[in-house]
PDB file of N, CA and C in Angstrom:
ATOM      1  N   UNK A   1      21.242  -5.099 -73.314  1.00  0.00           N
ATOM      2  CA  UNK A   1      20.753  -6.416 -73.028  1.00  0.00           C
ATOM      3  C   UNK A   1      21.307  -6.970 -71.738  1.00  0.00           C
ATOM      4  N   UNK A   2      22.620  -6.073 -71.712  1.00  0.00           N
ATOM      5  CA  UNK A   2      22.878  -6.997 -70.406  1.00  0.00           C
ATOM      6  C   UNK A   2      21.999  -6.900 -68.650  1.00  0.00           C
ATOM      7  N   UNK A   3      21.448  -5.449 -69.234  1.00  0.00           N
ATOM      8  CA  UNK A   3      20.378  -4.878 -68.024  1.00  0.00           C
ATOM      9  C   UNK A   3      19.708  -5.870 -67.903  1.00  0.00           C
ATOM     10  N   UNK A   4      19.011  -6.661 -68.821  1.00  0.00           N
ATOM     11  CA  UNK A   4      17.530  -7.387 -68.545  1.00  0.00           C
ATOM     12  C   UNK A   4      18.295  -8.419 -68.154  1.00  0.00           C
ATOM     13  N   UNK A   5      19.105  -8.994 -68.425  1.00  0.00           N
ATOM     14  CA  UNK A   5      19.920 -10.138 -67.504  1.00  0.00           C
ATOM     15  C   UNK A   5      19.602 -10.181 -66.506  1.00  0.00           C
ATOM     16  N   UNK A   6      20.688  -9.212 -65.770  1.00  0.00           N
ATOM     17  CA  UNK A   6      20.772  -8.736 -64.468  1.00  0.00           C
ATOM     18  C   UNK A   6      19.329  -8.546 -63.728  1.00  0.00           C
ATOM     19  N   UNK A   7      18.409  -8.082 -64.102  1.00  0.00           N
ATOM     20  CA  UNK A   7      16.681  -7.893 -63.858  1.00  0.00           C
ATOM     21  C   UNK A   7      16.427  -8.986 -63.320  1.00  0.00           C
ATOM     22  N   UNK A   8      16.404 -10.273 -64.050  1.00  0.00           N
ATOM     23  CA  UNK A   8      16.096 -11.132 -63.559  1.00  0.00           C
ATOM     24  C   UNK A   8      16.473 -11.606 -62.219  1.00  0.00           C
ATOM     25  N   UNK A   9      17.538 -12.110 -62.573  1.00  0.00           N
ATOM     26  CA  UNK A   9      19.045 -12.198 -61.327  1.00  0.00           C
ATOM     27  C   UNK A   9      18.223 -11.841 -59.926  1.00  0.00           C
ATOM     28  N   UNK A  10      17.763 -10.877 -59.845  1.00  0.00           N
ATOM     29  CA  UNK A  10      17.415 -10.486 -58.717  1.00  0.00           C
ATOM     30  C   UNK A  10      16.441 -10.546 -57.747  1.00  0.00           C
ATOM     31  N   UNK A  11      15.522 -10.716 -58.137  1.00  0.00           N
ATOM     32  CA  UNK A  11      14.085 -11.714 -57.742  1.00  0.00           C
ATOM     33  C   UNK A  11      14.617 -13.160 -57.541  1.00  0.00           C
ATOM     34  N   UNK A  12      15.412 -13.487 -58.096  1.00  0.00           N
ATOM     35  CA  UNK A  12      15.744 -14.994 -57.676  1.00  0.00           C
ATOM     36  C   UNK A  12      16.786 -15.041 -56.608  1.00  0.00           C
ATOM     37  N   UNK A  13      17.513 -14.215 -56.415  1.00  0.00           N
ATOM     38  CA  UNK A  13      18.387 -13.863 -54.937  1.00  0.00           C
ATOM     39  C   UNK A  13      17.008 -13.734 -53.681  1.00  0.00           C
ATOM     40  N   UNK A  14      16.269 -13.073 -53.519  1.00  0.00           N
ATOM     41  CA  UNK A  14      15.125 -12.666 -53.483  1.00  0.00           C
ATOM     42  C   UNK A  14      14.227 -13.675 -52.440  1.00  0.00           C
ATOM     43  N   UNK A  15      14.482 -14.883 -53.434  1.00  0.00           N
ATOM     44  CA  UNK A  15      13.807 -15.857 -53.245  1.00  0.00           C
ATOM     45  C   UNK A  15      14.446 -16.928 -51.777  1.00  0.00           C
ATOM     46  N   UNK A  16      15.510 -16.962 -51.703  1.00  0.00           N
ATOM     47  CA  UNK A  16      16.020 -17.871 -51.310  1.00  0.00           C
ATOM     48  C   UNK A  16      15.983 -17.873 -49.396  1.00  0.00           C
ATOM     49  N   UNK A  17      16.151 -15.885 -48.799  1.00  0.00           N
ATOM     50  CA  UNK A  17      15.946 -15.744 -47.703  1.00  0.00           C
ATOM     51  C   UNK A  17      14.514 -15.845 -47.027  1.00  0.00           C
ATOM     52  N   UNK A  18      13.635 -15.984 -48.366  1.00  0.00           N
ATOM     53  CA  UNK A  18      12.007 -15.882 -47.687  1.00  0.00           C
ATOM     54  C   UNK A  18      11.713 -17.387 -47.546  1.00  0.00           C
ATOM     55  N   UNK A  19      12.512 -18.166 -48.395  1.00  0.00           N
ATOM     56  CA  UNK A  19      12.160 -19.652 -48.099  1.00  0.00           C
ATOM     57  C   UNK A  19      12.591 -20.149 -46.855  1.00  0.00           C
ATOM     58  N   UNK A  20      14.140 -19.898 -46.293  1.00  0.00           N
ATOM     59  CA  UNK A  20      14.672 -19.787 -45.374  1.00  0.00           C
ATOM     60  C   UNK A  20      13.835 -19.489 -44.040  1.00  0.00           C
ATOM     61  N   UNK A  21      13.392 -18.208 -44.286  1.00  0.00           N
ATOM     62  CA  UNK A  21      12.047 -17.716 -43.103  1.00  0.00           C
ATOM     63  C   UNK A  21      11.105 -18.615 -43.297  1.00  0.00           C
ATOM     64  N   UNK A  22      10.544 -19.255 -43.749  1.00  0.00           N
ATOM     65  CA  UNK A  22       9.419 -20.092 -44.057  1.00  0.00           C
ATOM     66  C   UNK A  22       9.372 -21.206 -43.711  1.00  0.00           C
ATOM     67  N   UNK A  23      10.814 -21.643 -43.748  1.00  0.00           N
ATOM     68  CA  UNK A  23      11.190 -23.196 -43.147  1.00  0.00           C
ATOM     69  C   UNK A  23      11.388 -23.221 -42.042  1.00  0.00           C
ATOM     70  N   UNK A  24      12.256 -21.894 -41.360  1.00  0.00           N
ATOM     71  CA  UNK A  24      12.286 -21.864 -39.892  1.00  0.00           C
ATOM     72  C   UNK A  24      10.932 -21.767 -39.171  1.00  0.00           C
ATOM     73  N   UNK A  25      10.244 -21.209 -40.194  1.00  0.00           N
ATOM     74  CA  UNK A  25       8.959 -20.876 -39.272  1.00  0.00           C
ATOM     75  C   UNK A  25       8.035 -22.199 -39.175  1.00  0.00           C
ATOM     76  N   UNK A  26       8.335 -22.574 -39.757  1.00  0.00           N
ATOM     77  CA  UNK A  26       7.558 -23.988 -40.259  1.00  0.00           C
ATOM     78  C   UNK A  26       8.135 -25.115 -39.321  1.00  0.00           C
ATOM     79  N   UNK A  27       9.492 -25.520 -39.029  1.00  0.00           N
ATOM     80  CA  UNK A  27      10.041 -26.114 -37.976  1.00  0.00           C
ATOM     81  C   UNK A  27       9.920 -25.655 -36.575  1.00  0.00           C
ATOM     82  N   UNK A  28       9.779 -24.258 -36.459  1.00  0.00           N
ATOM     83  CA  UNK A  28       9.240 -24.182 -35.108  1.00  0.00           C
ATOM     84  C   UNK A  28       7.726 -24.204 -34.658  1.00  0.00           C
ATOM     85  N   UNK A  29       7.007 -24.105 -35.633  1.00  0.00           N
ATOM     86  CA  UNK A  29       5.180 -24.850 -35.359  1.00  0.00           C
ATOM     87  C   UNK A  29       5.128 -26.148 -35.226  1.00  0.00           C
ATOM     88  N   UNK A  30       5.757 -26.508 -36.502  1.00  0.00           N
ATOM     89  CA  UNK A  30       6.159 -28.620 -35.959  1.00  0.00           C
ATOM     90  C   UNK A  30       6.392 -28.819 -34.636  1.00  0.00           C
ATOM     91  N   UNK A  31       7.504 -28.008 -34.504  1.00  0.00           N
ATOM     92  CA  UNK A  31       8.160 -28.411 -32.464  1.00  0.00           C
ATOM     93  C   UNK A  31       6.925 -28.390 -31.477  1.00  0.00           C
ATOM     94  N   UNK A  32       6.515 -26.979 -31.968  1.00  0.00           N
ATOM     95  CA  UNK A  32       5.414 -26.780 -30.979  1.00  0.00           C
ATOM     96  C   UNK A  32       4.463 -27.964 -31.107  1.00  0.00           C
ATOM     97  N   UNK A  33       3.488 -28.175 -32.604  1.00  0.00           N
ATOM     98  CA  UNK A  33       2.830 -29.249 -32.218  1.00  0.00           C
ATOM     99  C   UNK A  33       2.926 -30.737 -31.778  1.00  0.00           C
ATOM    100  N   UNK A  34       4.234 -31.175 -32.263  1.00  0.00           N
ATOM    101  CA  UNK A  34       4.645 -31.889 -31.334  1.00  0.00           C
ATOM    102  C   UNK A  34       4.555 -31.952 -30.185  1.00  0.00           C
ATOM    103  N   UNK A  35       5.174 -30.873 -29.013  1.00  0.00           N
ATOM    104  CA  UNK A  35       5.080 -30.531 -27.759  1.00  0.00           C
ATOM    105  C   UNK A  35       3.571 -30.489 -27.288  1.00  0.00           C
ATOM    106  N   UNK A  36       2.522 -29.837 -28.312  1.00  0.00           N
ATOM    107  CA  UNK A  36       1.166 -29.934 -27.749  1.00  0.00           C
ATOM    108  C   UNK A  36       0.661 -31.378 -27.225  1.00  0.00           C
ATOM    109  N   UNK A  37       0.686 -32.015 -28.906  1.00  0.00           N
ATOM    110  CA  UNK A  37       0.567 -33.269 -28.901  1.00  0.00           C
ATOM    111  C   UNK A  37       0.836 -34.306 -27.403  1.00  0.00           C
ATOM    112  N   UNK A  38       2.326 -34.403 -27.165  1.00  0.00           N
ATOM    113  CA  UNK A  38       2.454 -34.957 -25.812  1.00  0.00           C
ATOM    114  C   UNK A  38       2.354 -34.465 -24.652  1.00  0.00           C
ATOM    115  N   UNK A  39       1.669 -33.068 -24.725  1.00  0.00           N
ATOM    116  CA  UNK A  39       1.582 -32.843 -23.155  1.00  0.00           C
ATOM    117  C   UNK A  39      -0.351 -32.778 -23.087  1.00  0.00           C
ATOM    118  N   UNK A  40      -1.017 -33.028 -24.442  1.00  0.00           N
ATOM    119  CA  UNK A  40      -1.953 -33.554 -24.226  1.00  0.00           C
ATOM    120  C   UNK A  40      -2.518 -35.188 -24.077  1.00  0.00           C
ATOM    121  N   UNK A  41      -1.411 -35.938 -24.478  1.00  0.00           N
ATOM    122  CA  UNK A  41      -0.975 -37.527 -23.822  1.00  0.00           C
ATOM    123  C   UNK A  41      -0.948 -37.314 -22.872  1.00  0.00           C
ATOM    124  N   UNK A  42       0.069 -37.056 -21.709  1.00  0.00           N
ATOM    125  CA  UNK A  42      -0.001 -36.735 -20.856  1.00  0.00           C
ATOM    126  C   UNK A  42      -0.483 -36.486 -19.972  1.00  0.00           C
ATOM    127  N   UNK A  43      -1.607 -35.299 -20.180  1.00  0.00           N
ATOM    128  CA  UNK A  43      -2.757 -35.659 -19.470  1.00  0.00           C
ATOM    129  C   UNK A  43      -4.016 -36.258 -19.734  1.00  0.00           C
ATOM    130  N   UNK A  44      -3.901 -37.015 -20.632  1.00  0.00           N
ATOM    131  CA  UNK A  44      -5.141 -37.963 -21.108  1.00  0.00           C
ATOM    132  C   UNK A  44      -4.910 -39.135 -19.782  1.00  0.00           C
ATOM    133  N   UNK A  45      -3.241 -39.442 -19.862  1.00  0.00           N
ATOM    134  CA  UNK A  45      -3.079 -40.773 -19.032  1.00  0.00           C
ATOM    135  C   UNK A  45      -3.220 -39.945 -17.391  1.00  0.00           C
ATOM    136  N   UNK A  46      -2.767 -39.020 -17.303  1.00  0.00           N
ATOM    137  CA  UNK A  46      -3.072 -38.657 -15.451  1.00  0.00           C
ATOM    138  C   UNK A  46      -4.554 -38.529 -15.316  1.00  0.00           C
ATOM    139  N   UNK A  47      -5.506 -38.240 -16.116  1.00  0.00           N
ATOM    140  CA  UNK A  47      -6.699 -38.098 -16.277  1.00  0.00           C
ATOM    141  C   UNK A  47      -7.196 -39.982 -15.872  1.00  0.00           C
ATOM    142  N   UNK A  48      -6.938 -40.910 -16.695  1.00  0.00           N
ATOM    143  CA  UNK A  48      -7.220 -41.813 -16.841  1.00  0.00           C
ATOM    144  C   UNK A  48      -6.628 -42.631 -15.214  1.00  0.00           C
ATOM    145  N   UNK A  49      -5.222 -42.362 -15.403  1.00  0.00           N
ATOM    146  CA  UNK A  49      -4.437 -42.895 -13.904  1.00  0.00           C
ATOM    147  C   UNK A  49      -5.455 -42.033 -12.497  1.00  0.00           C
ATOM    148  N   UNK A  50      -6.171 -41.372 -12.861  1.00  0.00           N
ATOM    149  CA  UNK A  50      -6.722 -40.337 -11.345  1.00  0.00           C
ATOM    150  C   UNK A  50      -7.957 -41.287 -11.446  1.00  0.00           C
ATOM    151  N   UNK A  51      -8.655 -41.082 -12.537  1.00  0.00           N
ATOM    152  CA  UNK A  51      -9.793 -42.406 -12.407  1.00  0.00           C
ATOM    153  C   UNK A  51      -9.775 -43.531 -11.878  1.00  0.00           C
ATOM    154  N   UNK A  52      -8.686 -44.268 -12.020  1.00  0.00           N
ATOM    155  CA  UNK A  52      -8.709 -45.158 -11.532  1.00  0.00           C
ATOM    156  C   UNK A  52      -8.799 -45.448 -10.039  1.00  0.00           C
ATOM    157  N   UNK A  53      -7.577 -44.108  -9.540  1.00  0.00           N
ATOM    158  CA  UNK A  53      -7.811 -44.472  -8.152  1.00  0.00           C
ATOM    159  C   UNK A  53      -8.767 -44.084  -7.360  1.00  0.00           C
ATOM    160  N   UNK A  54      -9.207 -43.130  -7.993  1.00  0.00           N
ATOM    161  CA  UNK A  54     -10.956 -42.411  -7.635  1.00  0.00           C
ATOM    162  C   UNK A  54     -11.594 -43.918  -7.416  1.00  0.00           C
ATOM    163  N   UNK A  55     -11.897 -44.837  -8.498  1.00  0.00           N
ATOM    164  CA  UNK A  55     -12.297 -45.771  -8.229  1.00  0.00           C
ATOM    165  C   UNK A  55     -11.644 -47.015  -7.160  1.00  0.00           C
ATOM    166  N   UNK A  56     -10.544 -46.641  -7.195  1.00  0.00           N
ATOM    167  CA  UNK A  56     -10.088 -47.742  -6.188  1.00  0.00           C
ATOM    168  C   UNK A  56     -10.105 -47.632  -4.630  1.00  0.00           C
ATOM    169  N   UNK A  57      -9.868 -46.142  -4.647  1.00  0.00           N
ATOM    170  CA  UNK A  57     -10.190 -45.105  -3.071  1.00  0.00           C
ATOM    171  C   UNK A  57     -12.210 -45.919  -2.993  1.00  0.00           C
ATOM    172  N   UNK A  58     -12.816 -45.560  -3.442  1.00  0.00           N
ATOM    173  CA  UNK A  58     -13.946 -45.684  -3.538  1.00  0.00           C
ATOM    174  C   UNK A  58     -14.533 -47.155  -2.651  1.00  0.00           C
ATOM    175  N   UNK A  59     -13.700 -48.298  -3.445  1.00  0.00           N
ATOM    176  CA  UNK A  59     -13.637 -49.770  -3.106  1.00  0.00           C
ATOM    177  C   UNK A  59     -13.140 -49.756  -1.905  1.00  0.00           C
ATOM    178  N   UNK A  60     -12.250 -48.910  -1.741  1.00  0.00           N
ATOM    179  CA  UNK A  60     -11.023 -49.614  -0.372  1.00  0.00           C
ATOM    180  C   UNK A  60     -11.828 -48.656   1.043  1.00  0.00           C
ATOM    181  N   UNK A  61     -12.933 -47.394   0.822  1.00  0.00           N
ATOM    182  CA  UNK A  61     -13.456 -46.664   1.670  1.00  0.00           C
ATOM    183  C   UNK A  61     -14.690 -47.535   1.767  1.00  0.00           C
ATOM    184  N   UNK A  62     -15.426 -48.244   1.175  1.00  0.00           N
ATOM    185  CA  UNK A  62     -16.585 -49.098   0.939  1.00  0.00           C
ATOM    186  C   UNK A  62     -16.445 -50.110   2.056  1.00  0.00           C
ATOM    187  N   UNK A  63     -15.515 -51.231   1.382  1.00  0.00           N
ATOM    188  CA  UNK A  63     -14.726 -52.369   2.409  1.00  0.00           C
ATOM    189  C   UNK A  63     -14.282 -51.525   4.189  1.00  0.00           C
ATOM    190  N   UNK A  64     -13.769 -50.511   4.216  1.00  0.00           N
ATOM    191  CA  UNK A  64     -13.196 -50.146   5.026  1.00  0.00           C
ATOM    192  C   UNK A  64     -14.855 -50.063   6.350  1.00  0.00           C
ATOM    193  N   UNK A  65     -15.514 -49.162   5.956  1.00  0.00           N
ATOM    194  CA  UNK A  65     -16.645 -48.421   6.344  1.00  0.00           C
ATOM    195  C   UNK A  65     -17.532 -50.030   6.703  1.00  0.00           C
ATOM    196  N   UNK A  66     -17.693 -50.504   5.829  1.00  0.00           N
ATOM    197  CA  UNK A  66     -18.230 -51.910   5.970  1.00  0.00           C
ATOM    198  C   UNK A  66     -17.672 -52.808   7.159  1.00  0.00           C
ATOM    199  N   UNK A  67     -15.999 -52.991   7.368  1.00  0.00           N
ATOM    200  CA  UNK A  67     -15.415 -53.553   8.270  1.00  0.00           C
ATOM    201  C   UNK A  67     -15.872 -53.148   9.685  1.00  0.00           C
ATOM    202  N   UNK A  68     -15.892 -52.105   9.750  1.00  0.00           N
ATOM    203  CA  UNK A  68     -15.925 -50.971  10.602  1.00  0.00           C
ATOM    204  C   UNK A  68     -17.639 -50.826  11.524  1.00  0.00           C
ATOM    205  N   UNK A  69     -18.474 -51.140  10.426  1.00  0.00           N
ATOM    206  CA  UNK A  69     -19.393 -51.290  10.960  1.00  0.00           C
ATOM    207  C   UNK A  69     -20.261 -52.705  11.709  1.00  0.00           C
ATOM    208  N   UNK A  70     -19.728 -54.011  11.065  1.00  0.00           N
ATOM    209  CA  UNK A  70     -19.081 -54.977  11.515  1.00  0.00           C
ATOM    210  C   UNK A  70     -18.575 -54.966  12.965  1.00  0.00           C
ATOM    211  N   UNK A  71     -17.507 -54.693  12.964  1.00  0.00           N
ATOM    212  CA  UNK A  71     -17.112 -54.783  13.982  1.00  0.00           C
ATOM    213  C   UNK A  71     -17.676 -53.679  15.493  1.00  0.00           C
ATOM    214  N   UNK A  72     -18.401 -52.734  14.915  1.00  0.00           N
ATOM    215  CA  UNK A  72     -19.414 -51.936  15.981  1.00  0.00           C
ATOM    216  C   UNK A  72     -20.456 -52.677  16.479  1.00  0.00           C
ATOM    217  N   UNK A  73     -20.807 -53.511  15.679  1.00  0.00           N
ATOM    218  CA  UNK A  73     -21.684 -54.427  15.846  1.00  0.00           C
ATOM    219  C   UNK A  73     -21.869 -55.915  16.531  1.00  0.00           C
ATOM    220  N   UNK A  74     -20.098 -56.214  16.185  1.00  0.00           N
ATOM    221  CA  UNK A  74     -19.439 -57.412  17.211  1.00  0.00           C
ATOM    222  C   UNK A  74     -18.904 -56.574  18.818  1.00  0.00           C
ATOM    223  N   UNK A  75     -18.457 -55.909  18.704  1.00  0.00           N
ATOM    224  CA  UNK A  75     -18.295 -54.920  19.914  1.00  0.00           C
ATOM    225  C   UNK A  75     -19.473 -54.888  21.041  1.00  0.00           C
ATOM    226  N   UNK A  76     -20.292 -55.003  20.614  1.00  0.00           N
ATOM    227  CA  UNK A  76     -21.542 -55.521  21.748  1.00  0.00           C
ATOM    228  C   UNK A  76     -21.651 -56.676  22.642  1.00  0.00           C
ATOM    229  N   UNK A  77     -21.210 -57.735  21.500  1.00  0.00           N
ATOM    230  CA  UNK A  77     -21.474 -58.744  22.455  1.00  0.00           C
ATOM    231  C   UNK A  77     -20.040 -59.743  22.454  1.00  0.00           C
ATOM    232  N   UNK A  78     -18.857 -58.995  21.922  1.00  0.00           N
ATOM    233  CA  UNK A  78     -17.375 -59.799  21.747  1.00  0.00           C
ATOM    234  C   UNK A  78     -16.688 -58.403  22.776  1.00  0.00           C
ATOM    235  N   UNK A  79     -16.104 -58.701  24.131  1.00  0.00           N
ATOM    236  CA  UNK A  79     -15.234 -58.014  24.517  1.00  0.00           C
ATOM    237  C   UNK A  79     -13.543 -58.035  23.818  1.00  0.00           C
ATOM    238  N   UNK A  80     -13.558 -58.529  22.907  1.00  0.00           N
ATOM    239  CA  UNK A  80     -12.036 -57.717  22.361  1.00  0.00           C
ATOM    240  C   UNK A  80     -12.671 -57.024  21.259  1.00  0.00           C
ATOM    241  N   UNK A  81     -13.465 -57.450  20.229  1.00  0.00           N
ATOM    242  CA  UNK A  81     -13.548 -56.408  19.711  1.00  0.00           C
ATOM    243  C   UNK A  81     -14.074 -55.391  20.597  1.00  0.00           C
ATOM    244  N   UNK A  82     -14.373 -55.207  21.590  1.00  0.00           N
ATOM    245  CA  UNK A  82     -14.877 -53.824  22.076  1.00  0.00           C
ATOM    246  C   UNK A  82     -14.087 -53.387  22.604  1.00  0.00           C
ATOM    247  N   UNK A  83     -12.699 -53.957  23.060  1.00  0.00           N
ATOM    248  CA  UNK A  83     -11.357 -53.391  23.185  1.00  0.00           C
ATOM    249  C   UNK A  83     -11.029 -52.753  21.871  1.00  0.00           C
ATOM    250  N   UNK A  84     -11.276 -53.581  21.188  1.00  0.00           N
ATOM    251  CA  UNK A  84     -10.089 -52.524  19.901  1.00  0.00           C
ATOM    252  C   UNK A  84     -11.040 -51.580  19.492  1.00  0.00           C
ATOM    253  N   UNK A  85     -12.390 -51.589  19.540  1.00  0.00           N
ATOM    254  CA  UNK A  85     -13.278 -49.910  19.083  1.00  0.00           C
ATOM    255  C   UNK A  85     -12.848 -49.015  20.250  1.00  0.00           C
ATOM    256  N   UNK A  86     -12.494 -49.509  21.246  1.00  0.00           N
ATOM    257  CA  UNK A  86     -12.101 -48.928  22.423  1.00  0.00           C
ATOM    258  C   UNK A  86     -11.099 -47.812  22.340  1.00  0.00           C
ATOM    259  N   UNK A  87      -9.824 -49.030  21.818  1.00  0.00           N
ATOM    260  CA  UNK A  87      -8.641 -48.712  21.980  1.00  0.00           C
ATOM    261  C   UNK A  87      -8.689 -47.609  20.709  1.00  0.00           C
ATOM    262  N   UNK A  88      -8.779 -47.616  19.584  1.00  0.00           N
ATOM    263  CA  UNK A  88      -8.658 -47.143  18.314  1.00  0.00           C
ATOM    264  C   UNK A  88      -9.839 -46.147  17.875  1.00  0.00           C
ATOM    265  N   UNK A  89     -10.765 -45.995  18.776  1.00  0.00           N
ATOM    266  CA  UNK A  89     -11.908 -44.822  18.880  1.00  0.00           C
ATOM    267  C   UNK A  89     -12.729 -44.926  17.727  1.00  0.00           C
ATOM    268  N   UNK A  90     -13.224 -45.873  17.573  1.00  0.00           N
ATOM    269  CA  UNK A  90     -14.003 -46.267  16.043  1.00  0.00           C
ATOM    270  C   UNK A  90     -14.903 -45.561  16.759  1.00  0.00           C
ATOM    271  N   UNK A  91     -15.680 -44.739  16.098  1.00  0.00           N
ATOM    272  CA  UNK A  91     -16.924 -44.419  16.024  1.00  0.00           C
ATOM    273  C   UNK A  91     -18.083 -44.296  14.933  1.00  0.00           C
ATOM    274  N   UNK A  92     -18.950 -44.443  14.533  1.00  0.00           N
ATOM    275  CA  UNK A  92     -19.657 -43.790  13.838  1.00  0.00           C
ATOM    276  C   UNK A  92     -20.274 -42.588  13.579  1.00  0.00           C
ATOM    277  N   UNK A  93     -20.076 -41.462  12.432  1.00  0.00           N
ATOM    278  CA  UNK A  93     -20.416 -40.304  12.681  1.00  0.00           C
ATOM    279  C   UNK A  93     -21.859 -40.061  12.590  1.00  0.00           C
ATOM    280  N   UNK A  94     -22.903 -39.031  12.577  1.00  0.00           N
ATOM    281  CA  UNK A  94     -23.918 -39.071  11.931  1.00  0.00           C
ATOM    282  C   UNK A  94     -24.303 -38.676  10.953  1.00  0.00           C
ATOM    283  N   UNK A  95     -24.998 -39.132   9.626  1.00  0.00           N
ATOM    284  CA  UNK A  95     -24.957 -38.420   8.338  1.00  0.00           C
ATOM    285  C   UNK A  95     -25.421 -37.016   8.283  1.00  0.00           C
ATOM    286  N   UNK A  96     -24.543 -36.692   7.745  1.00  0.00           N
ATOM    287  CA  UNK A  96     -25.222 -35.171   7.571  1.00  0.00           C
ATOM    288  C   UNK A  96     -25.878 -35.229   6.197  1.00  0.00           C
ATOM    289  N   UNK A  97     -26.376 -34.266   5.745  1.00  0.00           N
ATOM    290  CA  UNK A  97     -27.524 -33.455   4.454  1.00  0.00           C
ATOM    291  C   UNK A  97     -26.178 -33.922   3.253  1.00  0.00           C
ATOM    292  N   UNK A  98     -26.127 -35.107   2.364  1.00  0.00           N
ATOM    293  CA  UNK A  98     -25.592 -34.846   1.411  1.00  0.00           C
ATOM    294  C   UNK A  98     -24.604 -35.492   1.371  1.00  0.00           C
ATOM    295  N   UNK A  99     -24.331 -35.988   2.978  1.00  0.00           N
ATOM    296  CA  UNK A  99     -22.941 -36.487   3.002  1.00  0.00           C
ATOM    297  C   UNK A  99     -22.939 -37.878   3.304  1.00  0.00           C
ATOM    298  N   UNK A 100     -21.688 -38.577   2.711  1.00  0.00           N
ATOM    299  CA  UNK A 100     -21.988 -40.232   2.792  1.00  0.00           C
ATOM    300  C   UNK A 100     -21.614 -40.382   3.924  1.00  0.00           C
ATOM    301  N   UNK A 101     -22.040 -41.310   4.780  1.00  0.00           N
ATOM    302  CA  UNK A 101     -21.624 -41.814   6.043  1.00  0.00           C
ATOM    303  C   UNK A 101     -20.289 -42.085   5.968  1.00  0.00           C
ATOM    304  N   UNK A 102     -19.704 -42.346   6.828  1.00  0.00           N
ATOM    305  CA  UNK A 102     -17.981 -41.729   7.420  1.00  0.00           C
ATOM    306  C   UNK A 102     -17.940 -42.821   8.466  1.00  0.00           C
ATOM    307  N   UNK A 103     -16.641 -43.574   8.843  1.00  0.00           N
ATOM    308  CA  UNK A 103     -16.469 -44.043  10.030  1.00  0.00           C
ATOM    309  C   UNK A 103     -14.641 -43.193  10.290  1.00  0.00           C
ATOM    310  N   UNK A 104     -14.438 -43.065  11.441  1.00  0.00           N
ATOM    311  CA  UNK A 104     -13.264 -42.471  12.028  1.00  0.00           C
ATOM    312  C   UNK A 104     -12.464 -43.317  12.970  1.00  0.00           C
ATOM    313  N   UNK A 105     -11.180 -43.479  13.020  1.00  0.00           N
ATOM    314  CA  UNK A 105     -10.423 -44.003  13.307  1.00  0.00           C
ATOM    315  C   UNK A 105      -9.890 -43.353  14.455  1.00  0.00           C
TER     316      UNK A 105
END
């Protein structure tokens, strides 16, 4: 009788290193998804932060191009502004196939 004791005994030793593996393994997928998790935050907000300035580049090249043409236009008949297109080489480029008009500095 004392065999079948012991029988048992041993499957339950058994038990204790596979749980061990199981938990480690289990804490290092957590880490990881964790880690996924915020480095897909991460770039949700640089995604979102690039938009913005996409849009703000957009505004400030709009205004700019606008100023610019303005003042090509006062340059005709205002001699300082036709000093400073002068001085600062404003020109207008010509559009090409596709491409938005451009002024150069």
């Amino acid at each position: 009788m004392n065999d079948d004791n012991q029988s048992y005994e041993s499957p339950v030793s058994c038990v204790w290193p596979l749980v061990t593996v199981l938990g480690a393994f289990l804490l290092v997928n957590l880490v990881q998804l964790v880690s996924i998790v915020k480095e897909r935050q991460a770039v949700t907000q640089t995604t979102t932060a690039a938009a913005q300035a996409i849009g703000r580049y957009k505004t400030v090249s709009t205004k700019l191009e606008e100023l610019a043409k303005d003042l090509m236009r006062l340059s005709l008949t205002n001699t300082e502004a036709k000093e400073i297109v002068t001085q600062f080489n404003i020109q207008m480029n010509q559009p090409t196939a596709g491409a938005p008009t451009a002024t150069k500095k």
